[in-house]
C-alpha atoms as a PDB file:
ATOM      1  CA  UNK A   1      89.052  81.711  11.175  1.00  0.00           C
ATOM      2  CA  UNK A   2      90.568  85.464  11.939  1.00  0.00           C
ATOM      3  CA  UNK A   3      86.804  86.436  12.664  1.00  0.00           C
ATOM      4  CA  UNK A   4      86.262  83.611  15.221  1.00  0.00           C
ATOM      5  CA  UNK A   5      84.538  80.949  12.726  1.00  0.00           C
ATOM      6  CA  UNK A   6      84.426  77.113  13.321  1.00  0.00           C
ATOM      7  CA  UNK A   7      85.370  75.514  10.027  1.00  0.00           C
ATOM      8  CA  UNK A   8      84.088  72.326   9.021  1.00  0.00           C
ATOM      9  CA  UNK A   9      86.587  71.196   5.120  1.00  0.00           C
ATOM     10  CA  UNK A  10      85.678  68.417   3.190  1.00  0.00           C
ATOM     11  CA  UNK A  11      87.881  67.608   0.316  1.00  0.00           C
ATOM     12  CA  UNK A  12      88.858  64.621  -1.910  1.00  0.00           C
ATOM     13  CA  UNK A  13      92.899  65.346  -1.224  1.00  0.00           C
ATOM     14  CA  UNK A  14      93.179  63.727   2.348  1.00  0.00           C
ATOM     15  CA  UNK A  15      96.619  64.901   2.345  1.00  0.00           C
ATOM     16  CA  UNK A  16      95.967  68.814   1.743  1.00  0.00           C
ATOM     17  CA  UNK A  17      92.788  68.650   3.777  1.00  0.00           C
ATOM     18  CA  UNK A  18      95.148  67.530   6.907  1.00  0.00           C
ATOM     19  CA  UNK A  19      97.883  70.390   5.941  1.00  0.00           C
ATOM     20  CA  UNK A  20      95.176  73.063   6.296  1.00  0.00           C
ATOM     21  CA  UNK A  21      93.558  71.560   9.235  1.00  0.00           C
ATOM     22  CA  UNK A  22      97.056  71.903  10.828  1.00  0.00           C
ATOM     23  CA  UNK A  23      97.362  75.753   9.845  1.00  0.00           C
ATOM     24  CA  UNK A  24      93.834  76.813  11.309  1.00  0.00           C
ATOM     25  CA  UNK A  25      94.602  74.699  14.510  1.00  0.00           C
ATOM     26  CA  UNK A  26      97.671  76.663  14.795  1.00  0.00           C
ATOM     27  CA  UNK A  27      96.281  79.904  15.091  1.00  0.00           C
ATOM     28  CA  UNK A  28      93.521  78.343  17.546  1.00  0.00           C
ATOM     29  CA  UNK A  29      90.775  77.960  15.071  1.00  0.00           C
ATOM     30  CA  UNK A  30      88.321  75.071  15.649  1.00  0.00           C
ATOM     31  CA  UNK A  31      88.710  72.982  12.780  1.00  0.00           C
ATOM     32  CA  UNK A  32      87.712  69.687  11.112  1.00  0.00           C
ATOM     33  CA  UNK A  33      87.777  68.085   8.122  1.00  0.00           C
ATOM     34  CA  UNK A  34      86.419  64.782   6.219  1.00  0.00           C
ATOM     35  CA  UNK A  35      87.544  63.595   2.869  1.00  0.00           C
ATOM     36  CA  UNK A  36      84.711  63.603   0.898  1.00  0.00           C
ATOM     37  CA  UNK A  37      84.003  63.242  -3.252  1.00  0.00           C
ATOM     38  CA  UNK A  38      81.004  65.597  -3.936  1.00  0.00           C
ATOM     39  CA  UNK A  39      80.043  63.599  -6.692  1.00  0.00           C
ATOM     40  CA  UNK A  40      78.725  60.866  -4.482  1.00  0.00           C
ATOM     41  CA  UNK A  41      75.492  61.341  -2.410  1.00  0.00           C
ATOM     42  CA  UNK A  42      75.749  59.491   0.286  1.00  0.00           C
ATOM     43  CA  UNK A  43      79.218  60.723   1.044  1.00  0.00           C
ATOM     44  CA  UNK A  44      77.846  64.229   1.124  1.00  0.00           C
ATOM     45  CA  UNK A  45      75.126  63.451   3.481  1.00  0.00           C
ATOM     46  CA  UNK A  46      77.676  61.648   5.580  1.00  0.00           C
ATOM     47  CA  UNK A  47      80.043  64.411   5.815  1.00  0.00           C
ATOM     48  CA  UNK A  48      77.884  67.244   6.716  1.00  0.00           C
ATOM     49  CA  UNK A  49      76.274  65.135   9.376  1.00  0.00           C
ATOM     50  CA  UNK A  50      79.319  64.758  10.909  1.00  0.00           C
ATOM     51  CA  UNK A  51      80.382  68.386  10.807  1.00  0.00           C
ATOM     52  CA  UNK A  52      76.181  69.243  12.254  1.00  0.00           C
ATOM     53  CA  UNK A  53      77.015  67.050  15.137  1.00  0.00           C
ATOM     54  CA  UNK A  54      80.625  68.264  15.726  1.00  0.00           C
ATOM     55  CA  UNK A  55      79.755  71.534  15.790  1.00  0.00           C
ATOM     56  CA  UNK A  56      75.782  71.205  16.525  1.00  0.00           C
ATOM     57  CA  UNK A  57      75.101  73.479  13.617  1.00  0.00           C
ATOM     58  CA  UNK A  58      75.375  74.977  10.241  1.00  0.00           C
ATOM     59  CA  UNK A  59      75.539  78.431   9.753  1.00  0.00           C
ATOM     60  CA  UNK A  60      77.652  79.094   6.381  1.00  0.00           C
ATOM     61  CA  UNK A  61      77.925  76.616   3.379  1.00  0.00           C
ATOM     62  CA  UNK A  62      80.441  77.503   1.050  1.00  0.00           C
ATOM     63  CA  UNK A  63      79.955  75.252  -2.216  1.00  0.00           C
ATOM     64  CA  UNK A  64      83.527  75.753  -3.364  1.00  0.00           C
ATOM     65  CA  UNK A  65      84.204  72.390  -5.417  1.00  0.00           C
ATOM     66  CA  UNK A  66      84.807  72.792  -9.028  1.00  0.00           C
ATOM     67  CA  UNK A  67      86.307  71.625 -12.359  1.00  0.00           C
ATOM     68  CA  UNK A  68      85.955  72.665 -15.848  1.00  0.00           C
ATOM     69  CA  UNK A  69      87.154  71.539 -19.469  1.00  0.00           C
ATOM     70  CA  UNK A  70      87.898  73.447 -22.552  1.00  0.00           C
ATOM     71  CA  UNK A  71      87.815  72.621 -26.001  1.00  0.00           C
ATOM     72  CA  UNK A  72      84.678  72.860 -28.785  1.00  0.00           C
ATOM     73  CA  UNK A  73      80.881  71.080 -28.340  1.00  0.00           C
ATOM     74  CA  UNK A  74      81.772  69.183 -31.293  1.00  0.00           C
ATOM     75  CA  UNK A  75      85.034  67.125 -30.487  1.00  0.00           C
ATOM     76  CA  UNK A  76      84.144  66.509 -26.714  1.00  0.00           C
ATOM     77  CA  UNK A  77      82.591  63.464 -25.426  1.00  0.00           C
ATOM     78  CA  UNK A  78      79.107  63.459 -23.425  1.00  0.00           C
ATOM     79  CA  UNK A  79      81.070  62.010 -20.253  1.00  0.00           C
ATOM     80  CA  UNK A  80      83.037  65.242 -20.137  1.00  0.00           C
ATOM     81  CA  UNK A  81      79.320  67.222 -19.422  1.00  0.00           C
ATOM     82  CA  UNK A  82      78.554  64.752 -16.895  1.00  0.00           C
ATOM     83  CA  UNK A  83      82.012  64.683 -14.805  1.00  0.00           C
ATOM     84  CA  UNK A  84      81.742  68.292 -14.599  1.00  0.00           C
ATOM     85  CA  UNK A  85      77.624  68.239 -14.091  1.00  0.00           C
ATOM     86  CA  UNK A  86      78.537  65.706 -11.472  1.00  0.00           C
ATOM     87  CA  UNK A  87      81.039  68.189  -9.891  1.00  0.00           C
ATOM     88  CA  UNK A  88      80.230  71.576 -10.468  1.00  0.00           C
ATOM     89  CA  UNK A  89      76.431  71.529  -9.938  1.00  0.00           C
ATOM     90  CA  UNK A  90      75.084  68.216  -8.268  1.00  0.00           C
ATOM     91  CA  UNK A  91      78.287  68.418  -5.547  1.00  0.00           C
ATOM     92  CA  UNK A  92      76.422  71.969  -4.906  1.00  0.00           C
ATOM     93  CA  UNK A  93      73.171  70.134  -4.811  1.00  0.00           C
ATOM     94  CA  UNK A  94      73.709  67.519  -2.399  1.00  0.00           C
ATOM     95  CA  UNK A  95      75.930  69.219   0.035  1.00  0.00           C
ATOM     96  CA  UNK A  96      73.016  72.124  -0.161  1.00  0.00           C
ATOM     97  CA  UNK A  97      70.356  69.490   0.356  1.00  0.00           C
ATOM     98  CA  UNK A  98      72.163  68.050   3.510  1.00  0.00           C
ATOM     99  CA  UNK A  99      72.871  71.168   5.053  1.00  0.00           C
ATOM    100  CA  UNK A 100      69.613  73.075   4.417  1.00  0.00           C
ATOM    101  CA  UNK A 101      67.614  72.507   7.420  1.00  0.00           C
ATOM    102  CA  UNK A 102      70.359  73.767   9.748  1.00  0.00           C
ATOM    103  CA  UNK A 103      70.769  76.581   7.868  1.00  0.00           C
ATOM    104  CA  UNK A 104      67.324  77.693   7.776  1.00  0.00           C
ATOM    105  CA  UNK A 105      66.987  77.228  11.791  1.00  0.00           C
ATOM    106  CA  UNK A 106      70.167  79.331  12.083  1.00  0.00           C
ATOM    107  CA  UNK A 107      68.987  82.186   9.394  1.00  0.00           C
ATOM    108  CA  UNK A 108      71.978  81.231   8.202  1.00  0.00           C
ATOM    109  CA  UNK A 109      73.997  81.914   4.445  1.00  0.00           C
ATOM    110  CA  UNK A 110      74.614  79.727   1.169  1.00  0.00           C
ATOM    111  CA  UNK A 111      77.480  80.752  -0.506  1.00  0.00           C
ATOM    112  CA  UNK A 112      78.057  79.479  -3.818  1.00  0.00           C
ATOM    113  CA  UNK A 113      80.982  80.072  -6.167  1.00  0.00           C
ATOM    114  CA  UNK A 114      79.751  80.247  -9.346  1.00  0.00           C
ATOM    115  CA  UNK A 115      81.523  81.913 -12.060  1.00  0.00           C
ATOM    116  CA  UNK A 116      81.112  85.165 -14.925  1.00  0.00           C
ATOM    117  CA  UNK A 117      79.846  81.646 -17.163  1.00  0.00           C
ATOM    118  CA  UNK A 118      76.993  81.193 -14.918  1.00  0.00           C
ATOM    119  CA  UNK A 119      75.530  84.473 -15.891  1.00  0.00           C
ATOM    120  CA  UNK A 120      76.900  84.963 -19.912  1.00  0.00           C
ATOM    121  CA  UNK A 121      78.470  82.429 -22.660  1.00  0.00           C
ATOM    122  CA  UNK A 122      81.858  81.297 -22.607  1.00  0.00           C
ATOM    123  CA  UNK A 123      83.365  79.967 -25.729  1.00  0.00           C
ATOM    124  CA  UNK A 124      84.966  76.718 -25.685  1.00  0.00           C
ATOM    125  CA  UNK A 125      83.588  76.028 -22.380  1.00  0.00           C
ATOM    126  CA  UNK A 126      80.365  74.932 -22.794  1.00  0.00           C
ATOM    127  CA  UNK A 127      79.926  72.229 -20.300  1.00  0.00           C
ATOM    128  CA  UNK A 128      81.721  74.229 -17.754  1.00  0.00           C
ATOM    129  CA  UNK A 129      79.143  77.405 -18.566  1.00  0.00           C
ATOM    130  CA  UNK A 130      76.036  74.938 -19.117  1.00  0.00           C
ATOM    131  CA  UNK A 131      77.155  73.755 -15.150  1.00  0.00           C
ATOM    132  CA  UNK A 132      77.329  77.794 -14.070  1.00  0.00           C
ATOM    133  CA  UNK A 133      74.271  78.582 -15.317  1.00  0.00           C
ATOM    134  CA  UNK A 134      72.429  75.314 -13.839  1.00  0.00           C
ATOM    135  CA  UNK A 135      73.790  77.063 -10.420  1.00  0.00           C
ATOM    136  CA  UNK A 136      72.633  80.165 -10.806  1.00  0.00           C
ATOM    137  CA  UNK A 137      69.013  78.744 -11.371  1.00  0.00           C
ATOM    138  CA  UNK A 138      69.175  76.607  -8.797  1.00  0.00           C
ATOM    139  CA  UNK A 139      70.337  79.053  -6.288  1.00  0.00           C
ATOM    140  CA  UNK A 140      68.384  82.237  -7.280  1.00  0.00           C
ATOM    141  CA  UNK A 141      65.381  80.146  -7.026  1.00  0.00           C
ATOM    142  CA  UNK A 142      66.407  78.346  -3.449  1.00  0.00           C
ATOM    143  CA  UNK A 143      66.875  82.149  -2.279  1.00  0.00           C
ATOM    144  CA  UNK A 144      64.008  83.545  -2.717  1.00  0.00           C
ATOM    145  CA  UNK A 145      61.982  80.225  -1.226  1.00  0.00           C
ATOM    146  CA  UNK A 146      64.048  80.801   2.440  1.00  0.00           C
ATOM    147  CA  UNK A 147      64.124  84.050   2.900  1.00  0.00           C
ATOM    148  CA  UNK A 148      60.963  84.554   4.889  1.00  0.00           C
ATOM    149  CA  UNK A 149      62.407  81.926   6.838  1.00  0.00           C
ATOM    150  CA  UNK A 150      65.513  84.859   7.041  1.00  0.00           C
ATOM    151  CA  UNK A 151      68.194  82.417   5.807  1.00  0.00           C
ATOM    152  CA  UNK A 152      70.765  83.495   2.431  1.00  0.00           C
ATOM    153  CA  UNK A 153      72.097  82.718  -0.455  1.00  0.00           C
ATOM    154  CA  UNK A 154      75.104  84.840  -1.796  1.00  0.00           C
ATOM    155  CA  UNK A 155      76.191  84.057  -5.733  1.00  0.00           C
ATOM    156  CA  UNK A 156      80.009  84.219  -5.892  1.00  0.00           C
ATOM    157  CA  UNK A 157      80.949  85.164  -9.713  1.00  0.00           C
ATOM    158  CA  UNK A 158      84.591  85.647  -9.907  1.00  0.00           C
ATOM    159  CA  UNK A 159      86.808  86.476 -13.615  1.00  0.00           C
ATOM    160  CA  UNK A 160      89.900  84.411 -14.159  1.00  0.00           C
ATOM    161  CA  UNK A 161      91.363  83.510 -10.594  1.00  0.00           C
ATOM    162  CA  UNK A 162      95.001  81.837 -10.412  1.00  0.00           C
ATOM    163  CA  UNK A 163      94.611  78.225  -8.911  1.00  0.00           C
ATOM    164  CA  UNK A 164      94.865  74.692  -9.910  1.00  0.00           C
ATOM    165  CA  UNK A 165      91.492  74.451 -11.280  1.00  0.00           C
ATOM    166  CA  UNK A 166      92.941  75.216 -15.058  1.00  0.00           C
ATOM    167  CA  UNK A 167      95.758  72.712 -14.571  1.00  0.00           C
ATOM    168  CA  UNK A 168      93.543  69.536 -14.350  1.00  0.00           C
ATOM    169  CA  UNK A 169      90.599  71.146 -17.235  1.00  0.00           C
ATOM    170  CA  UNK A 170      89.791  68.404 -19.374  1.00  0.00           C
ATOM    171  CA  UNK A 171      90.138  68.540 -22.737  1.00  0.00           C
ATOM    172  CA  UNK A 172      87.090  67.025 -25.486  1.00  0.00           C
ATOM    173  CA  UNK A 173      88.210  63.243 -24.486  1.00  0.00           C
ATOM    174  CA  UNK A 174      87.781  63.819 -20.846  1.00  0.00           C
ATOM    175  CA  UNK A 175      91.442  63.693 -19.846  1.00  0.00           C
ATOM    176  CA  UNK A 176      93.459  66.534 -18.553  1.00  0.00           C
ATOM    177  CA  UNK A 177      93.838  68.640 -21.515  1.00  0.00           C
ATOM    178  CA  UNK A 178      97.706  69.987 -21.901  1.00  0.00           C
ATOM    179  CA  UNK A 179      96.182  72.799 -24.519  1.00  0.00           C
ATOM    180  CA  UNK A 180      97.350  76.236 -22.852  1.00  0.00           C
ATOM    181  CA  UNK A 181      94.483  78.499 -20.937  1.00  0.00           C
ATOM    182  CA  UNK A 182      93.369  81.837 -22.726  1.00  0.00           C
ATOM    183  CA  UNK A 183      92.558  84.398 -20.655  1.00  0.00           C
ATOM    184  CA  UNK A 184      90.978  87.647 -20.497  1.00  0.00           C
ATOM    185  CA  UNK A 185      93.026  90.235 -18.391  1.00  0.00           C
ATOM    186  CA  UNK A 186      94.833  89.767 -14.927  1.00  0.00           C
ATOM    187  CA  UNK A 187      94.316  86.691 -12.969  1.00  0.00           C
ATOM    188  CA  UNK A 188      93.182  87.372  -9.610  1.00  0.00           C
ATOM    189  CA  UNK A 189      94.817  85.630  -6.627  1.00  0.00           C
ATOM    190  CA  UNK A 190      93.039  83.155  -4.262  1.00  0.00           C
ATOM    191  CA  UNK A 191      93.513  85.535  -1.415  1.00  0.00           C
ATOM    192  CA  UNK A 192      92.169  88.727  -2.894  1.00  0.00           C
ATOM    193  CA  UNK A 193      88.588  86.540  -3.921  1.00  0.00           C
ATOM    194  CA  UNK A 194      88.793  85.095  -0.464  1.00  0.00           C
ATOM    195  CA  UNK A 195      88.874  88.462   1.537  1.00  0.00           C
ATOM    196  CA  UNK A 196      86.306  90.007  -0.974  1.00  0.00           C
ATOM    197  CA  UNK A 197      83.729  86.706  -0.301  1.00  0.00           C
ATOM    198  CA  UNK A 198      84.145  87.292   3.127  1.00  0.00           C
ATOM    199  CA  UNK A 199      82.814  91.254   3.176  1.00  0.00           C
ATOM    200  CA  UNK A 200      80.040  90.136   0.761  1.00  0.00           C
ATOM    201  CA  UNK A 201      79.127  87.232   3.061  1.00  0.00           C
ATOM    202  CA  UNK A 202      78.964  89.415   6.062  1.00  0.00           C
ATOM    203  CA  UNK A 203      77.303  92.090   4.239  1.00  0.00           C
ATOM    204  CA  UNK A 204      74.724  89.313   2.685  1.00  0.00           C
ATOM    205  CA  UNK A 205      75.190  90.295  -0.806  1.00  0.00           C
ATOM    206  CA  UNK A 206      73.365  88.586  -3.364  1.00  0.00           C
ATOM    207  CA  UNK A 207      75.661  88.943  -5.863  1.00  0.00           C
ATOM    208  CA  UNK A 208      79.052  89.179  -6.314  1.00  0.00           C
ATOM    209  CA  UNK A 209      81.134  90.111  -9.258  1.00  0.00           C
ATOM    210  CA  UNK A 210      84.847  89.823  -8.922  1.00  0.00           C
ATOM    211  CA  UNK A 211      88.057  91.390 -10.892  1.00  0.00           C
ATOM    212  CA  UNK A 212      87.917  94.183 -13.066  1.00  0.00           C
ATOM    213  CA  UNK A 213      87.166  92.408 -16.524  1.00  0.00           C
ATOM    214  CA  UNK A 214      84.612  90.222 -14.604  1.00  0.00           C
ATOM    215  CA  UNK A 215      82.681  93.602 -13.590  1.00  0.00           C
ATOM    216  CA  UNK A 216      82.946  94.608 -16.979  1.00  0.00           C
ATOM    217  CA  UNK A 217      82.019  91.488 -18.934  1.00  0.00           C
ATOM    218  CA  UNK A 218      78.994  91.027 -16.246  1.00  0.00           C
ATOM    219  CA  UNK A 219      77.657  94.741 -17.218  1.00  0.00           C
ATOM    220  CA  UNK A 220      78.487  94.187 -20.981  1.00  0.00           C
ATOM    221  CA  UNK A 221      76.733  91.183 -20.767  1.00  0.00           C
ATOM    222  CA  UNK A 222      73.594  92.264 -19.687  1.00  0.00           C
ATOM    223  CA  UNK A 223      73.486  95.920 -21.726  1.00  0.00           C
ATOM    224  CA  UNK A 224      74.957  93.911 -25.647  1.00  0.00           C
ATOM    225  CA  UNK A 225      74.822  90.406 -25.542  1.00  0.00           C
ATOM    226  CA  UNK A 226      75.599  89.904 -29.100  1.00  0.00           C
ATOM    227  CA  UNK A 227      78.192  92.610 -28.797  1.00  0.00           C
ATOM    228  CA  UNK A 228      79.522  90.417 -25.767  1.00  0.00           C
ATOM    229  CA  UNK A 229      79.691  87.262 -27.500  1.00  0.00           C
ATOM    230  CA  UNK A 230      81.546  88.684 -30.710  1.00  0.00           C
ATOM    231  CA  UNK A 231      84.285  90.223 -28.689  1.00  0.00           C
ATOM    232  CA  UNK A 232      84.435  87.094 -26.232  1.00  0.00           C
ATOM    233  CA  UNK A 233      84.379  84.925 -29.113  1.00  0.00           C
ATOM    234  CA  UNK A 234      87.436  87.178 -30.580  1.00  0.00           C
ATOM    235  CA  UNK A 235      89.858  87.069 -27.803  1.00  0.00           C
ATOM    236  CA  UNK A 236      89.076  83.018 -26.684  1.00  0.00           C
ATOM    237  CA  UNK A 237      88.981  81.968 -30.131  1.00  0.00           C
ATOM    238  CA  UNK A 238      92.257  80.046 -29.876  1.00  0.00           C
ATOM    239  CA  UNK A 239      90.365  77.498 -27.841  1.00  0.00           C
ATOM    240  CA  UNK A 240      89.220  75.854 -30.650  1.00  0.00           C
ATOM    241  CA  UNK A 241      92.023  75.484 -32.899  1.00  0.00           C
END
């Protein structure tokens, strides 16, 4: 909004939706927003129509919407890898889907926020890394079909970040789990992720790792998997118990 950007939100929370459309107004952004529940289709289509004819076009998607559980593949229920299937990958789909032809005639950017699961194993989070990694296939693959068409698609991959996404995980029955979060390192803030997407975005990055143990994991990742995996397994192994 500091850079001049029309922002189109959509977000289940009608309340905080109108709270932050009341901020950006206030410092004379151009702002609108539409509750909307990714999960559903045809409220996806019907949102980001509205926002195309607002504003006439689409020139940034952020697919921000996320949730994620915690707790081991055998105690949790199937309907725990769909809710967060429904969320975390098809509420990237179909907002995607809706958006795409605008943002191919504008050479415009996909941002997606994906996650350090998307790209290596997380323990006790294996519908939450099984979604991650269904993004980062998806999106890889969308980017290199547009970009002769000179459109974008920039892979967001932050560590652990501070927000509310860990207070509502759900736990193996697919309620809000009360189990506490383990962590690896410093939690990020909000603000620091959000002023690092926007220099990636503007620089067209294709990937982006964020925090210091993310950058780390990524790289250990890719040189010792099963090096990765023992020592991940080590310091999350309280998930489980």
């Amino acid at each position: 909004a500091c850079e001049g950007a029309k922002i189109g939100m959509l977000d289940m929370d009608a309340t905080g939706l109108r709270k932050f459309e009341k901020e950006l107004k206030a410092i004379g952004a151009d702002t609108i927003s539409f509750r909307c529940n990714v999960t559903r289709e045809k409220e996806c289509v019907s949102s980001i129509k509205k926002i195309i004819k607002y504003f006439g076009e689409i020139d940034v998607l952020v697919n921000n919407a996320g949730i994620t559980q915690r707790g081991a593949f055998v105690e949790t229920q199937i309907s725990v890898y769909k809710k967060v299937m429904d969320v975390n990958f098809f509420g990237s789909l179909y907002c995607t889907k809706a958006a795409i032809q605008s943002i191919i005639s504008r050479k415009g950017q996909i941002i997606i926020i994906e996650s350090i699961a998307g790209v290596a194993p997380l323990l006790g989070r294996t519908g939450y890394s099984a979604s991650k990694h269904a993004l980062h296939g998806l999106f890889t693959s969308l980017r290199t079909e547009i970009k002769e068409a000179g459109a974008h698609v920039m892979i967001v991959c932050p560590g652990f970040i501070k927000t509310n996404l860990q207070t509502r995980a759900l736990g193996p029955d697919c309620k809000v789990t009360k189990r506490p979060q383990s962590t690896l390192g410093k939690q990020d803030t909000p603000e620091n992720v959000a002023e690092a997407i926007y220099k990636g975005a503007v620089k067209r990055k294709h990937l982006l790792v964020l925090t210091l143990i993310g950058k780390i994991g990524y790289w250990i990742s890719r040189v010792a998997p099963i090096f990765y995996e023992n020592q991940m397994a080590k310091k999350l192994q309280s998930e489980l118990k």
